[in-house]
N, C-alpha and C. Protein backbone atom coordinates (compact mmCIF):
# COMPACT_ATOMS: atom_id res chain seq x y z
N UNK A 1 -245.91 -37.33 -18.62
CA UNK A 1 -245.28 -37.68 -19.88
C UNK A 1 -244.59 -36.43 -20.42
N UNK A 2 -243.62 -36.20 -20.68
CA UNK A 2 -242.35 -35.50 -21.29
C UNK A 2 -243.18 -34.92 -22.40
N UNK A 3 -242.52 -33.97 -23.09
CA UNK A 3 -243.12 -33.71 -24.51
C UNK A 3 -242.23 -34.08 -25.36
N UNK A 4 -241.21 -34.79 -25.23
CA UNK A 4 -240.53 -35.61 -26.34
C UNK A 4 -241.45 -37.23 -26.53
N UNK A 5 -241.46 -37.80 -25.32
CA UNK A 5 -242.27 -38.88 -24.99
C UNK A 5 -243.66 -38.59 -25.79
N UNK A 6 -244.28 -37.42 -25.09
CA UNK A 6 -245.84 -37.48 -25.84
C UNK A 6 -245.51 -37.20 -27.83
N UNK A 7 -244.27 -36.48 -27.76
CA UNK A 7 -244.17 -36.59 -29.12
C UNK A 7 -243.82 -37.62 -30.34
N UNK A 8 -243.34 -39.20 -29.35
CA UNK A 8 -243.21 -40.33 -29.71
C UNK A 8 -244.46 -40.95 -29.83
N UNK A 9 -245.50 -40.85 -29.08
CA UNK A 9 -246.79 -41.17 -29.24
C UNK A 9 -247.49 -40.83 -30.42
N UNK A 10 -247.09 -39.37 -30.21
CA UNK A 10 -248.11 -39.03 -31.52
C UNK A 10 -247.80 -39.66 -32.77
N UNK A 11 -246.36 -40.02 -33.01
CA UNK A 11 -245.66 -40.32 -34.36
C UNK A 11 -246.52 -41.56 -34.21
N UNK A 12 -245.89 -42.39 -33.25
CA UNK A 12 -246.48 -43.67 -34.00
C UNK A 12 -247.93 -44.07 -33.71
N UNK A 13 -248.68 -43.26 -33.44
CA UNK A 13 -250.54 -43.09 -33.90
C UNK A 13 -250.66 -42.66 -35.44
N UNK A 14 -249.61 -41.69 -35.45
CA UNK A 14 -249.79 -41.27 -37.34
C UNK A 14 -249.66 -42.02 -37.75
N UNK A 15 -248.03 -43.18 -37.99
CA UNK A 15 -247.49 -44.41 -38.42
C UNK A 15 -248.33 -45.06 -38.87
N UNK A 16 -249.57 -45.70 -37.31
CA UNK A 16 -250.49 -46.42 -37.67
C UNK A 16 -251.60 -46.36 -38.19
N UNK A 17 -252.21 -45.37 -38.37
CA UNK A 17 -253.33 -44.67 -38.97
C UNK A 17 -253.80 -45.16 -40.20
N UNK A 18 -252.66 -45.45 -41.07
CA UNK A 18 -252.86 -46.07 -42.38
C UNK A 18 -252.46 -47.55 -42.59
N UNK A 19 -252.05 -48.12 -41.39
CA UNK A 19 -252.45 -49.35 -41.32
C UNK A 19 -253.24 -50.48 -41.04
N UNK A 20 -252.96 -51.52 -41.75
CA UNK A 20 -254.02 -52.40 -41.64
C UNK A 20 -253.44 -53.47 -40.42
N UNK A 21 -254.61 -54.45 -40.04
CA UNK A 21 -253.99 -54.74 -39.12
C UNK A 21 -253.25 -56.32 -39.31
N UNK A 22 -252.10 -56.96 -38.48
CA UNK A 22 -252.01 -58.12 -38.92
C UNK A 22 -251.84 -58.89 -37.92
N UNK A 23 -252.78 -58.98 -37.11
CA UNK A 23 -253.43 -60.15 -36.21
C UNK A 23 -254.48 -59.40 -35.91
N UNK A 24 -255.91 -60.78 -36.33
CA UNK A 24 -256.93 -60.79 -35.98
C UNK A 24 -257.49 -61.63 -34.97
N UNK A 25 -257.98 -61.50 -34.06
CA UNK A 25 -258.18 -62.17 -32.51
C UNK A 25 -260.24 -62.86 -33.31
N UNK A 26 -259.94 -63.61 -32.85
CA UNK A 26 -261.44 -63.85 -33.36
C UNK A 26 -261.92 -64.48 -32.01
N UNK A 27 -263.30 -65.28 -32.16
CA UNK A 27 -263.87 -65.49 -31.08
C UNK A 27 -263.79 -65.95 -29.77
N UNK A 28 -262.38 -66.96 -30.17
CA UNK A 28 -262.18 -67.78 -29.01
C UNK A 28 -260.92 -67.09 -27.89
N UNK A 29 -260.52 -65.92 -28.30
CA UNK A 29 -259.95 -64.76 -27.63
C UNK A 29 -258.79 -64.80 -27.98
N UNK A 30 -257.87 -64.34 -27.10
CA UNK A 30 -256.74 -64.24 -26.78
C UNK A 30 -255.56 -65.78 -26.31
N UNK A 31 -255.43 -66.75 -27.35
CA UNK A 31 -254.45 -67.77 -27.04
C UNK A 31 -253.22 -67.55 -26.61
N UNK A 32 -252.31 -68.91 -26.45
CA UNK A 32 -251.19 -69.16 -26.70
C UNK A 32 -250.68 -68.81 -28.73
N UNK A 33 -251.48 -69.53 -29.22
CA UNK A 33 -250.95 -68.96 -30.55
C UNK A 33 -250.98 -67.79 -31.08
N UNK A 34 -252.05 -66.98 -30.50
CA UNK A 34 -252.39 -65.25 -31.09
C UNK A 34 -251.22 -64.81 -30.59
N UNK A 35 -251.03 -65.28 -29.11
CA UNK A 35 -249.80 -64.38 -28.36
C UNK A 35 -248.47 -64.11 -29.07
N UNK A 36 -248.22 -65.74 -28.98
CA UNK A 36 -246.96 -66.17 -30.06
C UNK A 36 -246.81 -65.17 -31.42
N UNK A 37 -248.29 -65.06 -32.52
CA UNK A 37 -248.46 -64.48 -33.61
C UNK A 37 -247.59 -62.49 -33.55
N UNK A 38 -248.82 -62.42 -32.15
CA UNK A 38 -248.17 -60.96 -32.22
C UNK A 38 -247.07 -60.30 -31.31
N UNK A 39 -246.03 -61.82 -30.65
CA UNK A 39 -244.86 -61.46 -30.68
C UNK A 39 -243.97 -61.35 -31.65
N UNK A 40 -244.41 -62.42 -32.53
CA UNK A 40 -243.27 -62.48 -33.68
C UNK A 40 -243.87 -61.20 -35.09
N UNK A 41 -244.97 -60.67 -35.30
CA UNK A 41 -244.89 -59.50 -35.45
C UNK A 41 -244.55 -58.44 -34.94
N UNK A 42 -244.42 -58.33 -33.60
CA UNK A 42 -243.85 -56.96 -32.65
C UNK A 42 -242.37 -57.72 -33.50
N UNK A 43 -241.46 -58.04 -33.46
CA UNK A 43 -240.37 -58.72 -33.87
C UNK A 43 -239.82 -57.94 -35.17
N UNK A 44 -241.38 -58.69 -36.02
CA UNK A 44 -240.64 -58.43 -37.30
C UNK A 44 -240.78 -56.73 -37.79
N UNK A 45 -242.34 -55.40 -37.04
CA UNK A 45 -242.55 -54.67 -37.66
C UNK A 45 -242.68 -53.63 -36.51
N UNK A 46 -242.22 -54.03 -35.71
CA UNK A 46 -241.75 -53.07 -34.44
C UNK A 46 -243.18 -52.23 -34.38
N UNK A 47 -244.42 -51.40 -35.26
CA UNK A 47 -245.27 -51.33 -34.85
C UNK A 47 -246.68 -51.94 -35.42
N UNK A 48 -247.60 -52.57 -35.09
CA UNK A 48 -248.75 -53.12 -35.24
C UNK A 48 -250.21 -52.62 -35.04
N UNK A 49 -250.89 -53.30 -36.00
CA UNK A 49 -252.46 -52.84 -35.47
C UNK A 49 -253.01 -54.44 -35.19
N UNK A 50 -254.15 -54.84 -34.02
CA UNK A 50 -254.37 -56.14 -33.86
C UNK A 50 -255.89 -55.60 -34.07
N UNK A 51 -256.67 -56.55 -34.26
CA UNK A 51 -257.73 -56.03 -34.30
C UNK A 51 -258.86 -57.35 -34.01
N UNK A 52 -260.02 -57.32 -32.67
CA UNK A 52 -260.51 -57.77 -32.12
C UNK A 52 -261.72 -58.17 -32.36
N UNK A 53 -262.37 -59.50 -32.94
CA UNK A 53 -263.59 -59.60 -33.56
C UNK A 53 -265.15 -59.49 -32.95
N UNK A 54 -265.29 -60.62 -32.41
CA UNK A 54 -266.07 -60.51 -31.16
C UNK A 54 -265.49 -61.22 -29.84
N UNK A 55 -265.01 -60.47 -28.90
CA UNK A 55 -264.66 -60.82 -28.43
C UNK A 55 -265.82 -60.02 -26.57
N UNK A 56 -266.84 -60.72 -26.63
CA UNK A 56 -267.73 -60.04 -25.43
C UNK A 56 -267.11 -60.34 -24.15
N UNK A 57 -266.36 -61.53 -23.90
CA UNK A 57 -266.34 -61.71 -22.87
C UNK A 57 -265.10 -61.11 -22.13
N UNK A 58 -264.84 -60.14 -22.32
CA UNK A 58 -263.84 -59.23 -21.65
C UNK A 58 -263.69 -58.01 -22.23
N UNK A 59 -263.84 -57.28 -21.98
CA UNK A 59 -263.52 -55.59 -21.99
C UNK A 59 -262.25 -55.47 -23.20
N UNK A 60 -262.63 -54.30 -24.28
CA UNK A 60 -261.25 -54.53 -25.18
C UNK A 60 -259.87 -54.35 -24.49
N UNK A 61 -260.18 -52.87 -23.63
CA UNK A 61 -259.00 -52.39 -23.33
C UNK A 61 -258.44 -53.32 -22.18
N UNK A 62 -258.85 -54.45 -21.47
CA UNK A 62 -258.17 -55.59 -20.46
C UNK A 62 -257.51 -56.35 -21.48
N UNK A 63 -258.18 -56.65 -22.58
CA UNK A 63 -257.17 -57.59 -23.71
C UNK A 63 -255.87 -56.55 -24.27
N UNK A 64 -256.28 -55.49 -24.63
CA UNK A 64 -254.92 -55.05 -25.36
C UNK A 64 -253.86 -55.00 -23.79
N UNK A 65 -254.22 -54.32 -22.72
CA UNK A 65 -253.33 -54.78 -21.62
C UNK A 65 -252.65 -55.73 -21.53
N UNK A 66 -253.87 -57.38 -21.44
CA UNK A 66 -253.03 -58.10 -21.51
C UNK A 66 -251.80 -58.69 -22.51
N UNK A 67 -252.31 -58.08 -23.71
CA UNK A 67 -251.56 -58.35 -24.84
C UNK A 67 -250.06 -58.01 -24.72
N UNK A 68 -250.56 -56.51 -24.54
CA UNK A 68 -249.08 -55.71 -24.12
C UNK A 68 -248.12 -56.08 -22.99
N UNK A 69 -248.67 -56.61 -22.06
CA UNK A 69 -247.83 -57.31 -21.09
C UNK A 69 -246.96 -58.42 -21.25
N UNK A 70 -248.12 -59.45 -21.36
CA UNK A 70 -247.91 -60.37 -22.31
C UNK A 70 -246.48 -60.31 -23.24
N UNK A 71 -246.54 -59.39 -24.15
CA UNK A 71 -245.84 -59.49 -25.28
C UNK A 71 -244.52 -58.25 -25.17
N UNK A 72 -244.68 -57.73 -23.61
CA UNK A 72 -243.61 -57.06 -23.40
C UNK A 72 -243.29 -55.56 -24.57
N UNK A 73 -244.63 -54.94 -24.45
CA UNK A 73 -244.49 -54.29 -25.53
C UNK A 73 -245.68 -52.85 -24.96
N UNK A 74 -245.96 -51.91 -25.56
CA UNK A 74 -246.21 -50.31 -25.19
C UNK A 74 -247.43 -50.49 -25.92
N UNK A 75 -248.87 -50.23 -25.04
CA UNK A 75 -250.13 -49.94 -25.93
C UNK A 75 -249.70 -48.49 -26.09
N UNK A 76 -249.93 -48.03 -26.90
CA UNK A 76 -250.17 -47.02 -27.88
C UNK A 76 -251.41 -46.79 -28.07
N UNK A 77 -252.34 -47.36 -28.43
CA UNK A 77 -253.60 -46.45 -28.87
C UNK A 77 -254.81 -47.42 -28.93
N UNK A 78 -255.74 -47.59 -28.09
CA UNK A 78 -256.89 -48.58 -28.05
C UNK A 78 -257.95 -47.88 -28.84
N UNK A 79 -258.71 -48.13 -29.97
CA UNK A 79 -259.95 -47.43 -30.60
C UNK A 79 -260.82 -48.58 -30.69
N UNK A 80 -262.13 -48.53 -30.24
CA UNK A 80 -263.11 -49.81 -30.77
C UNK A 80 -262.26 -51.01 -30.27
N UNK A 81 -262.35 -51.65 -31.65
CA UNK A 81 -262.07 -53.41 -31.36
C UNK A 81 -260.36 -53.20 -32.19
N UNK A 82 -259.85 -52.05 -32.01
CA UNK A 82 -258.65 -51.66 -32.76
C UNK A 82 -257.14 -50.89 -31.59
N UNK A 83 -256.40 -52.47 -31.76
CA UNK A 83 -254.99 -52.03 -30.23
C UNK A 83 -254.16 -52.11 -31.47
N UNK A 84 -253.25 -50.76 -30.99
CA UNK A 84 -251.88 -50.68 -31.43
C UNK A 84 -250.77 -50.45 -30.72
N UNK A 85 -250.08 -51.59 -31.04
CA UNK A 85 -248.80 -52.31 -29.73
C UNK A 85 -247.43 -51.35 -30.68
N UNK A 86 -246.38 -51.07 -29.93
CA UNK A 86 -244.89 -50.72 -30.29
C UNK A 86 -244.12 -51.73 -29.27
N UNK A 87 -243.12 -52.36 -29.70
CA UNK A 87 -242.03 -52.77 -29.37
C UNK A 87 -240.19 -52.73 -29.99
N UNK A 88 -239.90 -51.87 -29.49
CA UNK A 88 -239.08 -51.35 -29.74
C UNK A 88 -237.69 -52.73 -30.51
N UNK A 89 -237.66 -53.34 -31.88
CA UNK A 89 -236.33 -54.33 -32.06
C UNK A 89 -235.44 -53.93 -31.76
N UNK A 90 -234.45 -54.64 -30.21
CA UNK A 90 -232.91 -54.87 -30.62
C UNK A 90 -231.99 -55.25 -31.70
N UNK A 91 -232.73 -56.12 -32.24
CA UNK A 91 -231.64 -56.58 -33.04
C UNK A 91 -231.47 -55.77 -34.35
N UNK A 92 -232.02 -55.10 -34.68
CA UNK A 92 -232.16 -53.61 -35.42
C UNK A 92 -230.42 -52.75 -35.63
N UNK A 93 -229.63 -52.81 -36.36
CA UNK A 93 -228.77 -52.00 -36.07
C UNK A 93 -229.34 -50.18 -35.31
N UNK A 94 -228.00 -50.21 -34.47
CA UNK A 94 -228.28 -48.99 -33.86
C UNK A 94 -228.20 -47.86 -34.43
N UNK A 95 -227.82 -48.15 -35.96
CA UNK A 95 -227.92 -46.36 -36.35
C UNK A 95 -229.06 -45.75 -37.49
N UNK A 96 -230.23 -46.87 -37.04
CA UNK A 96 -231.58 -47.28 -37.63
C UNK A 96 -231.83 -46.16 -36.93
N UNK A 97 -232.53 -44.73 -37.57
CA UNK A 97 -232.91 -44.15 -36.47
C UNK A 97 -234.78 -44.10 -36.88
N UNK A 98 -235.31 -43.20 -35.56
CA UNK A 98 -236.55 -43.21 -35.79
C UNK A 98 -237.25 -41.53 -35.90
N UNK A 99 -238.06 -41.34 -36.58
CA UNK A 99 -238.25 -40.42 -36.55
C UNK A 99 -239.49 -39.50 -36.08
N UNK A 100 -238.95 -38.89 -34.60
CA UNK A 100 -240.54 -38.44 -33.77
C UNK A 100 -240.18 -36.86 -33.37
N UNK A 101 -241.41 -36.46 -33.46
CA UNK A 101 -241.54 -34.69 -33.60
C UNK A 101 -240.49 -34.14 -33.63
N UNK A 102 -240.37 -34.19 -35.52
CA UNK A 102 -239.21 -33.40 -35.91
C UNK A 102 -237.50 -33.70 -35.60
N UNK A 103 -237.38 -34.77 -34.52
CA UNK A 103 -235.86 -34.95 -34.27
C UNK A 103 -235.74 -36.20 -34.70
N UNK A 104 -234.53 -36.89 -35.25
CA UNK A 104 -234.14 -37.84 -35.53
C UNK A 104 -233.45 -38.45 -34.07
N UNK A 105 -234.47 -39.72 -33.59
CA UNK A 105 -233.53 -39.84 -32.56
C UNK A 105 -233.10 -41.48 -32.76
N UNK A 106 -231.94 -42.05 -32.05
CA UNK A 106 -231.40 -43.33 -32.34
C UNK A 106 -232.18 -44.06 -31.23
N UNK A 107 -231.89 -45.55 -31.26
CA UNK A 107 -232.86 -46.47 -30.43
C UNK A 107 -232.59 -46.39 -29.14
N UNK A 108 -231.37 -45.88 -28.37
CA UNK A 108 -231.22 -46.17 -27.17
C UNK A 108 -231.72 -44.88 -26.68
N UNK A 109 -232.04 -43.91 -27.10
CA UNK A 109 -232.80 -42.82 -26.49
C UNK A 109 -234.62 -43.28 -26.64
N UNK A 110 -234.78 -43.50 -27.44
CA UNK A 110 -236.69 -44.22 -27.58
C UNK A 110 -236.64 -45.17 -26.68
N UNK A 111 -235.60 -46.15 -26.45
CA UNK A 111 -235.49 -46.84 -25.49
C UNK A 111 -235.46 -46.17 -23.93
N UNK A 112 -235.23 -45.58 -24.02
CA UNK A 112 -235.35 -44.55 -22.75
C UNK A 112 -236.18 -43.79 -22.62
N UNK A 113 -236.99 -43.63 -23.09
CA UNK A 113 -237.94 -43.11 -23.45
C UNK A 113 -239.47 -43.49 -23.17
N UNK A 114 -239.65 -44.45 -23.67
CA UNK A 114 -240.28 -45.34 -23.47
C UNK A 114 -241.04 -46.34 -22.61
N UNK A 115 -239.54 -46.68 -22.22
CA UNK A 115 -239.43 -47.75 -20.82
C UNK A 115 -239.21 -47.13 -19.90
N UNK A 116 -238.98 -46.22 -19.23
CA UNK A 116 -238.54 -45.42 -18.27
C UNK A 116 -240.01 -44.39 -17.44
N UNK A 117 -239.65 -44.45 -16.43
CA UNK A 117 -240.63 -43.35 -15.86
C UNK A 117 -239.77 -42.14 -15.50
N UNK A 118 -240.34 -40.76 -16.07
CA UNK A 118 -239.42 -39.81 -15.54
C UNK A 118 -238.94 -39.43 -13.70
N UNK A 119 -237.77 -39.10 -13.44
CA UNK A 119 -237.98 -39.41 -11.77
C UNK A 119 -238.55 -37.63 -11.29
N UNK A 120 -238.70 -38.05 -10.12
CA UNK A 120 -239.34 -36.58 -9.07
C UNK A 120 -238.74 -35.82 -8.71
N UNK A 121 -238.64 -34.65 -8.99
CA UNK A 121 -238.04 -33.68 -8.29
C UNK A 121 -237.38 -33.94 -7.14
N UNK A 122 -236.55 -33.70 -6.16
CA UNK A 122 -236.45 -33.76 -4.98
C UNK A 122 -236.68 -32.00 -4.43
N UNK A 123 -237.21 -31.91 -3.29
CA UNK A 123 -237.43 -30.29 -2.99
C UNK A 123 -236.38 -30.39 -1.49
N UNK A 124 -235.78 -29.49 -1.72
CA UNK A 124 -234.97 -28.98 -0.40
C UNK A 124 -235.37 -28.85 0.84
N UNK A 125 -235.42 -29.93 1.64
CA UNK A 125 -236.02 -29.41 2.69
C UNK A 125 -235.10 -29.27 4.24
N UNK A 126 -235.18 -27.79 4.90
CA UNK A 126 -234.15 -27.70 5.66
C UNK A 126 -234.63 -28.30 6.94
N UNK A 127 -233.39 -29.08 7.52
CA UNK A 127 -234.39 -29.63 8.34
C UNK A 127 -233.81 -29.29 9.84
């Protein structure tokens, strides 16, 4: 991970820190409607806290996975019974910018950012 990348992380762990969460998963797990719920919050608040009641019969961090897959969206930060998802809005004008360690950057760079794996070196080899 880059140190611009890890510095996008950190922002939005701060972001969420003082939030509350707005989907609560209660006993009967992970639905079709929870899913639905915290797509259309990834939607409306680009970042979220979900937060998991009892949920024994699966491991937290396999649910926020699946969540994140699911919902096409970046775990960020699993604590306890506490996942926080980012999904980056398109439909967002582009000169919405965001703001992570210290630089103002616009969406198609976080978008790159993000979604991207950095590539490998290539090493010279004479052959």
């Amino acid at each position: 991970m880059s140190d611009l990348q890890s510095g996008l992380v950190k922002f939005l762990k701060k972001q969420a820190h003082s939030m509350r969460p707005v989907v609560i998963i209660g006993k009967h797990g992970s639905q079709d409607s929870v899913m639905s719920k915290v797509d259309t919050e990834l939607t409306v608040h680009e970042l979220i806290k979900v937060r998991i009641l009892d949920d024994e019969s699966a491991p937290i961090r396999d649910t926020a996975n699946t969540l994140a897959t699911s919902c096409r969206a970046i775990l960020v930060q699993c604590i306890g019974k506490t996942i926080v998802l980012f999904r980056l809005n398109h439909k967002l004008p582009a000169d919405t910018p965001i703001k992570a360690c210290g630089l103002v950057l616009d969406r198609s760079v976080v978008r790159r950012l993000m979604f991207t794996t950095p590539k490998q070196r290539r090493s010279n080899v004479d052959g």
